[in-house]
N, C-alpha and C. Protein backbone atom coordinates (compact mmCIF):
# COMPACT_ATOMS: atom_id res chain seq x y z
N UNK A 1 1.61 -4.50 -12.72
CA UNK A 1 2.09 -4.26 -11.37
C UNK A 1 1.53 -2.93 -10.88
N UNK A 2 0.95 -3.40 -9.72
CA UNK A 2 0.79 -1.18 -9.10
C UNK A 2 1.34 -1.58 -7.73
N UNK A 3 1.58 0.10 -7.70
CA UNK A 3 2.73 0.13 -6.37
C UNK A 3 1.67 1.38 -5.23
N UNK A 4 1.75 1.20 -4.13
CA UNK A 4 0.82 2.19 -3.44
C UNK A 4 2.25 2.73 -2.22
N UNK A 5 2.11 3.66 -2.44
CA UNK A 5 3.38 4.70 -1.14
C UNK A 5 2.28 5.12 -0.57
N UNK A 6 2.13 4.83 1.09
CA UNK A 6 0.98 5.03 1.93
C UNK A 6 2.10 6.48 2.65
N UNK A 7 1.84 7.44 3.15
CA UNK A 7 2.50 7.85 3.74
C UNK A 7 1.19 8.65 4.83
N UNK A 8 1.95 8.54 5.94
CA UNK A 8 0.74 9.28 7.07
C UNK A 8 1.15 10.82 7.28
N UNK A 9 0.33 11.46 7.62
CA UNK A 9 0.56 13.02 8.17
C UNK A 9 1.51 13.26 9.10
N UNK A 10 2.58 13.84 8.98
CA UNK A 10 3.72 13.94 10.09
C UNK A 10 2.85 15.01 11.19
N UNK A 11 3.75 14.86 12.62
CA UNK A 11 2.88 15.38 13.36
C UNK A 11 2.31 16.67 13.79
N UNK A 12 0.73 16.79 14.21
CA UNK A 12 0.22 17.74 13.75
C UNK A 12 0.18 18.60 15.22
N UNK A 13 -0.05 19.76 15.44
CA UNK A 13 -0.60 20.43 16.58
C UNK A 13 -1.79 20.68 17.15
N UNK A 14 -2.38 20.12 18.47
CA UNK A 14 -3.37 20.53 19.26
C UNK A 14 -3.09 21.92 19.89
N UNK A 15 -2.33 22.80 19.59
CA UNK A 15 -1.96 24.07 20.45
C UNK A 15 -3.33 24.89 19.47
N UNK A 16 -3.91 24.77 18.62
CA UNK A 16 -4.87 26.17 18.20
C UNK A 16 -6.12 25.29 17.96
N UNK A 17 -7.21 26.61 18.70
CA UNK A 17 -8.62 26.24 19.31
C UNK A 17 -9.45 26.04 17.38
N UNK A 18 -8.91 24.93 16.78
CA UNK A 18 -8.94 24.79 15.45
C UNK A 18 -10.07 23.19 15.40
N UNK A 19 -10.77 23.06 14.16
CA UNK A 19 -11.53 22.00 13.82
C UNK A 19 -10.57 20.95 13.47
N UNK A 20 -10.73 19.40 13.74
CA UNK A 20 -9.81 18.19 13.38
C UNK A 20 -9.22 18.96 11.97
N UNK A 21 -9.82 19.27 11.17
CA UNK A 21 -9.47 19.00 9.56
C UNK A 21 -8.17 20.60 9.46
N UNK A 22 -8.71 21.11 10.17
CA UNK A 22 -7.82 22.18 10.12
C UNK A 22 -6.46 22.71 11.34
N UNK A 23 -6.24 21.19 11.63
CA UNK A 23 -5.06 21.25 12.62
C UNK A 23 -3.64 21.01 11.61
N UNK A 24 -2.84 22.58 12.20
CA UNK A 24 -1.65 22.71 11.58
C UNK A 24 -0.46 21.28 11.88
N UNK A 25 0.66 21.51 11.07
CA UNK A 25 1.55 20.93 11.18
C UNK A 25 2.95 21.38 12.75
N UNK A 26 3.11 20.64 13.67
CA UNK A 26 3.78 21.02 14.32
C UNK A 26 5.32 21.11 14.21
N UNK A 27 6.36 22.10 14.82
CA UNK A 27 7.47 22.11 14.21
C UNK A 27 8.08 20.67 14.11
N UNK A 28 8.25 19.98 15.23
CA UNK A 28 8.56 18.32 14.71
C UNK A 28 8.16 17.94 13.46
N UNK A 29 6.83 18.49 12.97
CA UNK A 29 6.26 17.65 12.13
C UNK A 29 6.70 18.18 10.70
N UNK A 30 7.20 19.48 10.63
CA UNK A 30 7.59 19.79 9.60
C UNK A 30 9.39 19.40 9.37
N UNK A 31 9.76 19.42 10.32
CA UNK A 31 11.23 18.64 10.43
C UNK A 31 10.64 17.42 9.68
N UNK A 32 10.35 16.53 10.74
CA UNK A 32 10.20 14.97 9.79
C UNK A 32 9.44 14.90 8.55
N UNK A 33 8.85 15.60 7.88
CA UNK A 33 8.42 15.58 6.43
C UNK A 33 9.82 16.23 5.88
N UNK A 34 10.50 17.05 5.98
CA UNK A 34 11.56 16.99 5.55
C UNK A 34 12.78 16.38 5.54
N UNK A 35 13.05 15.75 6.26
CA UNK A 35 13.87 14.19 6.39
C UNK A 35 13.18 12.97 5.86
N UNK A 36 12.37 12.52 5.83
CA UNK A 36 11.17 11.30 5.49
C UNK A 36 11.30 12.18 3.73
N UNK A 37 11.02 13.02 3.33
CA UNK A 37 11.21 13.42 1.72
C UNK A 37 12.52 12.71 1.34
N UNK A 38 13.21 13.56 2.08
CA UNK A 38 14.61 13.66 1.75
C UNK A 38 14.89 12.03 1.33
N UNK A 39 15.18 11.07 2.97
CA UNK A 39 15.12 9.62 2.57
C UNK A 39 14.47 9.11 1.18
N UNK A 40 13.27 9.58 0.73
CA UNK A 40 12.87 8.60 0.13
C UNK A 40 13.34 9.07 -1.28
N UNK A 41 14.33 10.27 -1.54
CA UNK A 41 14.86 10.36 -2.71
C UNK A 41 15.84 9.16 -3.10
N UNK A 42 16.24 8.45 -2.55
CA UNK A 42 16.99 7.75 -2.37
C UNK A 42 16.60 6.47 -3.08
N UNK A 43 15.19 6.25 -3.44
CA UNK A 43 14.14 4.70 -3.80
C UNK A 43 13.82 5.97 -5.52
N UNK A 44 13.54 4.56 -6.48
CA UNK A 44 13.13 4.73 -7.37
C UNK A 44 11.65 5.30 -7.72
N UNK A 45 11.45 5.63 -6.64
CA UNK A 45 9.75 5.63 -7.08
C UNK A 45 9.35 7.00 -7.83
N UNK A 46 8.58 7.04 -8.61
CA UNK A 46 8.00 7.91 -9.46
C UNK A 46 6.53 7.79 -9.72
N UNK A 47 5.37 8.18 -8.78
CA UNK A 47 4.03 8.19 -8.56
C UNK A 47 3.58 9.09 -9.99
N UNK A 48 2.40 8.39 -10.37
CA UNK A 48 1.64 8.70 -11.59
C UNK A 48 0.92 9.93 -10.98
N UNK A 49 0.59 9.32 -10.16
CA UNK A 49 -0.82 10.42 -9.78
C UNK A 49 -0.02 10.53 -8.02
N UNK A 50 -0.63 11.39 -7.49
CA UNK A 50 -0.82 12.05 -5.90
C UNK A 50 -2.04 12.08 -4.98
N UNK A 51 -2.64 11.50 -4.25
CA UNK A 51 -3.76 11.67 -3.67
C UNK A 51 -3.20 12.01 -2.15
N UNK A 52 -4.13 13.45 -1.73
CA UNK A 52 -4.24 13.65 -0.20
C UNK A 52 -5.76 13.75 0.33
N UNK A 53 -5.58 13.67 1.63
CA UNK A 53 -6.66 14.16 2.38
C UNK A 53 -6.87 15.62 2.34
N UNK A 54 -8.09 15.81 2.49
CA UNK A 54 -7.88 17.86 2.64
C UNK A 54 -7.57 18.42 4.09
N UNK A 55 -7.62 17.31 4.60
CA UNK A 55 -7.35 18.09 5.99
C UNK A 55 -5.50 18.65 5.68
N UNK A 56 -5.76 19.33 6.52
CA UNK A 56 -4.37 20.86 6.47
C UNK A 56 -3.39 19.93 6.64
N UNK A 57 -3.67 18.97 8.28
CA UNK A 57 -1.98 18.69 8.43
C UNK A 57 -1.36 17.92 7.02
N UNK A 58 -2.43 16.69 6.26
CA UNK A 58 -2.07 15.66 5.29
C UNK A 58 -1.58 16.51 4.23
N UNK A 59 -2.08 17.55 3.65
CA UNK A 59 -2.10 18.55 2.66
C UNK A 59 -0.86 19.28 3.05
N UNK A 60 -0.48 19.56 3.78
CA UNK A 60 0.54 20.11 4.17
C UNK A 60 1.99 18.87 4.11
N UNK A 61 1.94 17.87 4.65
CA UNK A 61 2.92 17.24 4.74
C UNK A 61 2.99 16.78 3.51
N UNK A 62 2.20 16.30 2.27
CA UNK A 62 1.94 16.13 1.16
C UNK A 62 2.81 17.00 0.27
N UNK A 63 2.35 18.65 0.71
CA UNK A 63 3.19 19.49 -0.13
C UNK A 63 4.67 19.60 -0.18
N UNK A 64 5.08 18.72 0.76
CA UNK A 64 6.33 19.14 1.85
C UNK A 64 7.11 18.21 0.52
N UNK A 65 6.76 17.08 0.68
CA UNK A 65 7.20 15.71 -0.19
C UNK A 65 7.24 16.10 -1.78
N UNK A 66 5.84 17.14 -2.09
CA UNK A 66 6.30 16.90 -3.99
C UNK A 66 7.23 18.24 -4.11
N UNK A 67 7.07 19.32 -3.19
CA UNK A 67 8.66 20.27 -3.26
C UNK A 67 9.73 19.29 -3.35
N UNK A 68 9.74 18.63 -2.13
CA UNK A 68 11.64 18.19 -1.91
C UNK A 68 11.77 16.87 -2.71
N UNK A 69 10.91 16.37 -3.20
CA UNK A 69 10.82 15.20 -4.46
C UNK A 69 10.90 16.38 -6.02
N UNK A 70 10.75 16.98 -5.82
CA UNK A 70 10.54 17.73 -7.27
C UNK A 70 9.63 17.01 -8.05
N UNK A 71 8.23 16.72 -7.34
CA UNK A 71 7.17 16.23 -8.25
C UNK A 71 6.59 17.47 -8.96
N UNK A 72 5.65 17.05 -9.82
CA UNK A 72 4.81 18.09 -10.41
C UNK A 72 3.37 18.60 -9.69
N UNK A 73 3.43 19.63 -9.44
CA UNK A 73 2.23 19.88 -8.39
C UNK A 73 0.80 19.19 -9.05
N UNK A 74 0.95 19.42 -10.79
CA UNK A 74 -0.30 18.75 -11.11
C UNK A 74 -0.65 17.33 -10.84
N UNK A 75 0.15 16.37 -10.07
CA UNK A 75 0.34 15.38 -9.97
C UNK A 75 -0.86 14.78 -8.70
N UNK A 76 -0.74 16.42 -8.32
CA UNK A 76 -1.88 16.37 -6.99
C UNK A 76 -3.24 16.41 -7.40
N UNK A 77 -4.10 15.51 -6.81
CA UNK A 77 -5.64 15.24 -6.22
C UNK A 77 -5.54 15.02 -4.70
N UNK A 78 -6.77 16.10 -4.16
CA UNK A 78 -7.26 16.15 -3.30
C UNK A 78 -8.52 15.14 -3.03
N UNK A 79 -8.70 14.46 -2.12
CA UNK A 79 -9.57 13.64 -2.09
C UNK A 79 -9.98 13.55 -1.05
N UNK A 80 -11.77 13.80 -1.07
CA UNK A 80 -12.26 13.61 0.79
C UNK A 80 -12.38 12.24 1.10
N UNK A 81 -12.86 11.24 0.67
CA UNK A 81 -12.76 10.08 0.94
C UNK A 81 -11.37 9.72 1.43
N UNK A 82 -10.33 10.29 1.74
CA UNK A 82 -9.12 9.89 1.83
C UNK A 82 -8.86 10.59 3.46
N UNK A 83 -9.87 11.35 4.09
CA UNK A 83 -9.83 11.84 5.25
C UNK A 83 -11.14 10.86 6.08
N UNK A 84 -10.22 10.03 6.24
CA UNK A 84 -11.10 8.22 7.34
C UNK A 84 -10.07 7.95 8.51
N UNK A 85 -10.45 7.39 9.15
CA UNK A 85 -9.44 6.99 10.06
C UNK A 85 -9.67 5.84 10.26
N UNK A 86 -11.10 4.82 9.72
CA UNK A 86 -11.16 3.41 9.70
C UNK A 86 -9.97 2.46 8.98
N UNK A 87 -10.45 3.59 8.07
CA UNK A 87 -9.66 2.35 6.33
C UNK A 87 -10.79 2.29 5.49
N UNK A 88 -11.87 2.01 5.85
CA UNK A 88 -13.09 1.21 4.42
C UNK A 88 -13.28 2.16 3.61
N UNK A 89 -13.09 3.75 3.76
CA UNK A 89 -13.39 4.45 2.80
C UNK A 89 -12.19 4.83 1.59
N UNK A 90 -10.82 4.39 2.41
CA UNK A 90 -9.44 4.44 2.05
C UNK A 90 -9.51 3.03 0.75
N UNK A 91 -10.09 1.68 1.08
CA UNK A 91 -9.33 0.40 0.37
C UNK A 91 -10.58 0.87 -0.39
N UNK A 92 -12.03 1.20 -0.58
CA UNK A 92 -12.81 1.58 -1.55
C UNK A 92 -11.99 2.62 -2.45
N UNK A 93 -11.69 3.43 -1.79
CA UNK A 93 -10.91 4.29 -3.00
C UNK A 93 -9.69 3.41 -3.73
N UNK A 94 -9.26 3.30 -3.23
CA UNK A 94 -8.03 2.08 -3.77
C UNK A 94 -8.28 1.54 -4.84
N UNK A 95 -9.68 0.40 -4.48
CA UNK A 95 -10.34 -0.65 -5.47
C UNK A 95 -11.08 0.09 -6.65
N UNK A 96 -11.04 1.43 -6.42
CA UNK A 96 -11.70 2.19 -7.66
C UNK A 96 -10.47 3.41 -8.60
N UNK A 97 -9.48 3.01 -8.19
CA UNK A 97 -8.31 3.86 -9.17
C UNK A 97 -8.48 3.40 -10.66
N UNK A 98 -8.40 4.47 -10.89
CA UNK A 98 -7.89 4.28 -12.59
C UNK A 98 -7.14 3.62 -12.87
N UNK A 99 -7.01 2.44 -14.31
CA UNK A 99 -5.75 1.35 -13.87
C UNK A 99 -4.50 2.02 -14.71
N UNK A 100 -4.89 3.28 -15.16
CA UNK A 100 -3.94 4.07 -15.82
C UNK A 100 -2.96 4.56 -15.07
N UNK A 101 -2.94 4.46 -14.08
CA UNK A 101 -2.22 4.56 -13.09
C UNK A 101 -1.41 3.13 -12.51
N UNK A 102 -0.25 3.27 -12.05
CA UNK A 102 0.56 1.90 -11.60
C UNK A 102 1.19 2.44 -10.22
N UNK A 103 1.71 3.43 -9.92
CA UNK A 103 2.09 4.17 -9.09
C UNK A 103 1.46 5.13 -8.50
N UNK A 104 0.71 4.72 -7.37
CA UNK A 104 0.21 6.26 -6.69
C UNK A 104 0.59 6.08 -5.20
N UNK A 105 0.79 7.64 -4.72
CA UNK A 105 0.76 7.90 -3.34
C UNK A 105 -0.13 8.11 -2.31
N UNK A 106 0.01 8.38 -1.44
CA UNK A 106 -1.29 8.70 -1.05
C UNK A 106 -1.15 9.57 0.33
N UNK A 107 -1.53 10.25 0.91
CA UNK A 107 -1.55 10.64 2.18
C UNK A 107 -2.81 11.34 2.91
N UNK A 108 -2.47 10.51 4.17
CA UNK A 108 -3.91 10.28 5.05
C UNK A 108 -3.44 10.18 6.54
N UNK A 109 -4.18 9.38 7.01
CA UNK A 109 -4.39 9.36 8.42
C UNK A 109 -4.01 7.79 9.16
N UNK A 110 -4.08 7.94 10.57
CA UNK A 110 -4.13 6.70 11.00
C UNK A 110 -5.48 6.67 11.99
N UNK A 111 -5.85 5.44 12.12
CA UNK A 111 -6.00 3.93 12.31
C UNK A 111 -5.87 2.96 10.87
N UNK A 112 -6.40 3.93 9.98
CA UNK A 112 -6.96 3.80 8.73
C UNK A 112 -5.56 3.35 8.07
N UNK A 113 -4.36 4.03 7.95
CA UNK A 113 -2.65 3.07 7.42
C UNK A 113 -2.16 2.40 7.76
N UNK A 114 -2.78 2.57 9.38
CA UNK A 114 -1.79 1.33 9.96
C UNK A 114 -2.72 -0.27 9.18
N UNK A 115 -4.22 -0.13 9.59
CA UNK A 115 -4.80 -1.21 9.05
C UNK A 115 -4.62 -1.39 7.61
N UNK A 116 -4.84 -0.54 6.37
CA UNK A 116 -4.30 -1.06 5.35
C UNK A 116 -3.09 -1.52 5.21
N UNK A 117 -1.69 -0.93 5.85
CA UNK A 117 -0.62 -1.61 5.71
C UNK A 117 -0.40 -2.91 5.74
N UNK A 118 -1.38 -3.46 6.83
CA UNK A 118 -1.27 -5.09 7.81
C UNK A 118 -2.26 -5.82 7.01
N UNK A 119 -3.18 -4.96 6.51
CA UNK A 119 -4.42 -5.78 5.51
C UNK A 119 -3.38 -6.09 4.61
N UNK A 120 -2.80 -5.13 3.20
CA UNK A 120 -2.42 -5.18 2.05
C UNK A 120 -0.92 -5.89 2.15
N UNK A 121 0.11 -5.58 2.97
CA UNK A 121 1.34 -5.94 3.04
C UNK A 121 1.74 -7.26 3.88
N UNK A 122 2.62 -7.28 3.62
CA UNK A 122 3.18 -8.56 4.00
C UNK A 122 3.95 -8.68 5.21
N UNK A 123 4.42 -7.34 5.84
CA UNK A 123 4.88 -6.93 6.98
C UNK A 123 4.38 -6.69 8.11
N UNK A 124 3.72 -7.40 9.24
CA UNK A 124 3.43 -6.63 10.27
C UNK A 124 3.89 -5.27 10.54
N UNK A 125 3.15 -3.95 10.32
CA UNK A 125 3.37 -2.70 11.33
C UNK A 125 2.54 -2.45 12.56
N UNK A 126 3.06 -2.58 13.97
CA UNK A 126 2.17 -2.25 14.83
C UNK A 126 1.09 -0.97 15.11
N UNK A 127 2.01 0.13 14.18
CA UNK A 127 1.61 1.23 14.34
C UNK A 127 2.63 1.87 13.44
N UNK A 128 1.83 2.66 12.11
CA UNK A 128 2.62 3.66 11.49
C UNK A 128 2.56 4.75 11.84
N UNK A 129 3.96 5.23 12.27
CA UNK A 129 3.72 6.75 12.91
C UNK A 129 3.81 7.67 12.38
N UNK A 130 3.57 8.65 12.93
CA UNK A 130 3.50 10.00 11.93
C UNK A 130 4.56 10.41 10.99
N UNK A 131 4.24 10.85 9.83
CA UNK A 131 5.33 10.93 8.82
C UNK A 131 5.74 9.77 8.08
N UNK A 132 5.40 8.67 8.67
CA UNK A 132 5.56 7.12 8.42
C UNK A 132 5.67 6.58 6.94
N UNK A 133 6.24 6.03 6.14
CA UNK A 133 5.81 5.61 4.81
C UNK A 133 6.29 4.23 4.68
N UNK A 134 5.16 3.76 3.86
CA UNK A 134 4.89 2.03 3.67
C UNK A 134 5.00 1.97 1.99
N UNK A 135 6.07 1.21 1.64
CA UNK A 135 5.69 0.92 -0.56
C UNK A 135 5.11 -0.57 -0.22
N UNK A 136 3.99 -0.60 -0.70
CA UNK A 136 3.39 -1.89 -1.64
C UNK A 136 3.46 -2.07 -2.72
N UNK A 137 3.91 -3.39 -2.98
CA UNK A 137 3.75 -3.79 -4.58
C UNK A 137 2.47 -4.64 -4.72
N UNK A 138 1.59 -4.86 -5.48
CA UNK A 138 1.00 -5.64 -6.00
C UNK A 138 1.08 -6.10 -7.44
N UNK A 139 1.29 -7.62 -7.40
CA UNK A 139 1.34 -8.14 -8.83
C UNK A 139 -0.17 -8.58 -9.46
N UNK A 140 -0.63 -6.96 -9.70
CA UNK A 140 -2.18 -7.63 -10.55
C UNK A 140 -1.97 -6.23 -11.63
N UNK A 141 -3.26 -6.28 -13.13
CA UNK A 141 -3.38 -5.20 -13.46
C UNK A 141 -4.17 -4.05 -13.14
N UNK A 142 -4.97 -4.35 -12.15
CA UNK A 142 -6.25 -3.80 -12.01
C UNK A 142 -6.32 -3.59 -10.49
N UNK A 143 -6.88 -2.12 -10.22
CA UNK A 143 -6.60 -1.78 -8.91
C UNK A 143 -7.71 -2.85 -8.18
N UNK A 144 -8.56 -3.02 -9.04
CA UNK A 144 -10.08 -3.80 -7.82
C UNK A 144 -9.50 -5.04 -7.55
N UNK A 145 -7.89 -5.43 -7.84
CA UNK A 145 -7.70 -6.71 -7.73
C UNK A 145 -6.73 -7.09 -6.45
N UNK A 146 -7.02 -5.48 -6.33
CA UNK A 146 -5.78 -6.01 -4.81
C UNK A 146 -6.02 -6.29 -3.84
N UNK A 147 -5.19 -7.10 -3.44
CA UNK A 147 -5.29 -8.02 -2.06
C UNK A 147 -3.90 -8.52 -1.58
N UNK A 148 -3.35 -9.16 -1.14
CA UNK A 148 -1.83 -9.65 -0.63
C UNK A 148 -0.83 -8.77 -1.33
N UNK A 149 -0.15 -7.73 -0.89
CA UNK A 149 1.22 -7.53 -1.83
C UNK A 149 2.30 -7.87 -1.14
N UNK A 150 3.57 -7.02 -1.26
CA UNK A 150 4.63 -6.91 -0.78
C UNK A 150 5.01 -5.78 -0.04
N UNK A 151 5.33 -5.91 0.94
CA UNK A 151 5.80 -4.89 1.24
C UNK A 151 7.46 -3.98 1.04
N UNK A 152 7.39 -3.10 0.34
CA UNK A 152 9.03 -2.70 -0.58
C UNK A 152 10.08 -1.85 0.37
N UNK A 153 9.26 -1.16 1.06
CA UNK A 153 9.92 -0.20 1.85
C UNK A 153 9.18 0.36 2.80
N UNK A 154 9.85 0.81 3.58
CA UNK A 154 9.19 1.42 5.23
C UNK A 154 10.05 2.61 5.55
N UNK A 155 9.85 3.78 5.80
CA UNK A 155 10.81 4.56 6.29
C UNK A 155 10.03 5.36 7.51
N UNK A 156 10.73 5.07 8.31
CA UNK A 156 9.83 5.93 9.63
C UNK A 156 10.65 6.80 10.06
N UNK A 157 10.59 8.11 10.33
CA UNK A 157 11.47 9.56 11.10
C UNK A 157 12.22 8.68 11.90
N UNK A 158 11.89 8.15 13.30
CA UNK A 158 12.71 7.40 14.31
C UNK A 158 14.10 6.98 13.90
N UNK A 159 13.79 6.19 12.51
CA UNK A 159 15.16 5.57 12.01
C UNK A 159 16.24 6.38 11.10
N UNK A 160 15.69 7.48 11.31
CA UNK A 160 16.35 8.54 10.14
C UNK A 160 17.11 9.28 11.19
N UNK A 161 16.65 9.33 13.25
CA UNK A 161 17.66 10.51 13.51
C UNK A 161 19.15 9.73 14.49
């Protein structure tokens, strides 16, 4: 079985004359990574590994989650392939995980989550919004084998206030 926790970048700020990759987290956005943590203490999940994007806001909302989860920081990989906004560079990384792994997270961007969510899961999401988190299950052993899962859980800020 592997399980994928998609979670998107809570929202970021256009207020500083900054490059895409280096746009901060806005105060909303650090509120809802701290509620969206909080919630998901609540689910069993325990990620093997951690993958973010390097861009600031993902990296940032990322950090937000293994503080108030009490993960292990070593748990974190940074990954540029994981800063897409299609998806194809996102489900390539996917199809190439270590199968030593059963549980990973991930955090990134959208166009790129909302389409893997609707590709991989079983749930229509019209749009995952910021801070957003999607659990997939897949029943295979091998990450190159995924295709149809389940979708386990959804927690979006909206439903948390």
């Amino acid at each position: 079985m592997k399980e994928i926790l998609l979670i998107r970048h809570a929202k970021s700020s256009w207020k500083y004359d900054v490059s895409d990759a280096d746009r901060p987290l806005k105060q909303r956005g650090l509120k809802d990574a701290e509620l969206v943590s909080e919630a998901l203490k609540k689910s069993t999940f325990l990620p093997d590994k951690i993958f973010s994007s390097p861009a600031k806001r993902a990296l940032s909302t990322c950090k937000i989650f293994i503080t108030n989860l009490q993960y292990e920081h070593d748990l974190l990989q940074i990954e540029d392939q994981l800063y897409d906004f299609g998806g194809q560079n996102v489900i390539r990384f996917l199809k190439q995980l270590d199968n030593r792994y059963e549980k990973v997270m991930i955090f990134g961007h959208n166009h790129a989550f909302t389409s893997i969510c609707n590709i991989f899961g079983d749930q229509f999401i019209d749009n995952l919004p910021t801070c957003g988190l999607v659990l997939i299950n897949f029943d295979v052993n091998s990450w190159q084998n995924i295709e149809k899962g389940i979708t386990k859980l959804t927690i979006f800020p909206r439903d948390l206030k």
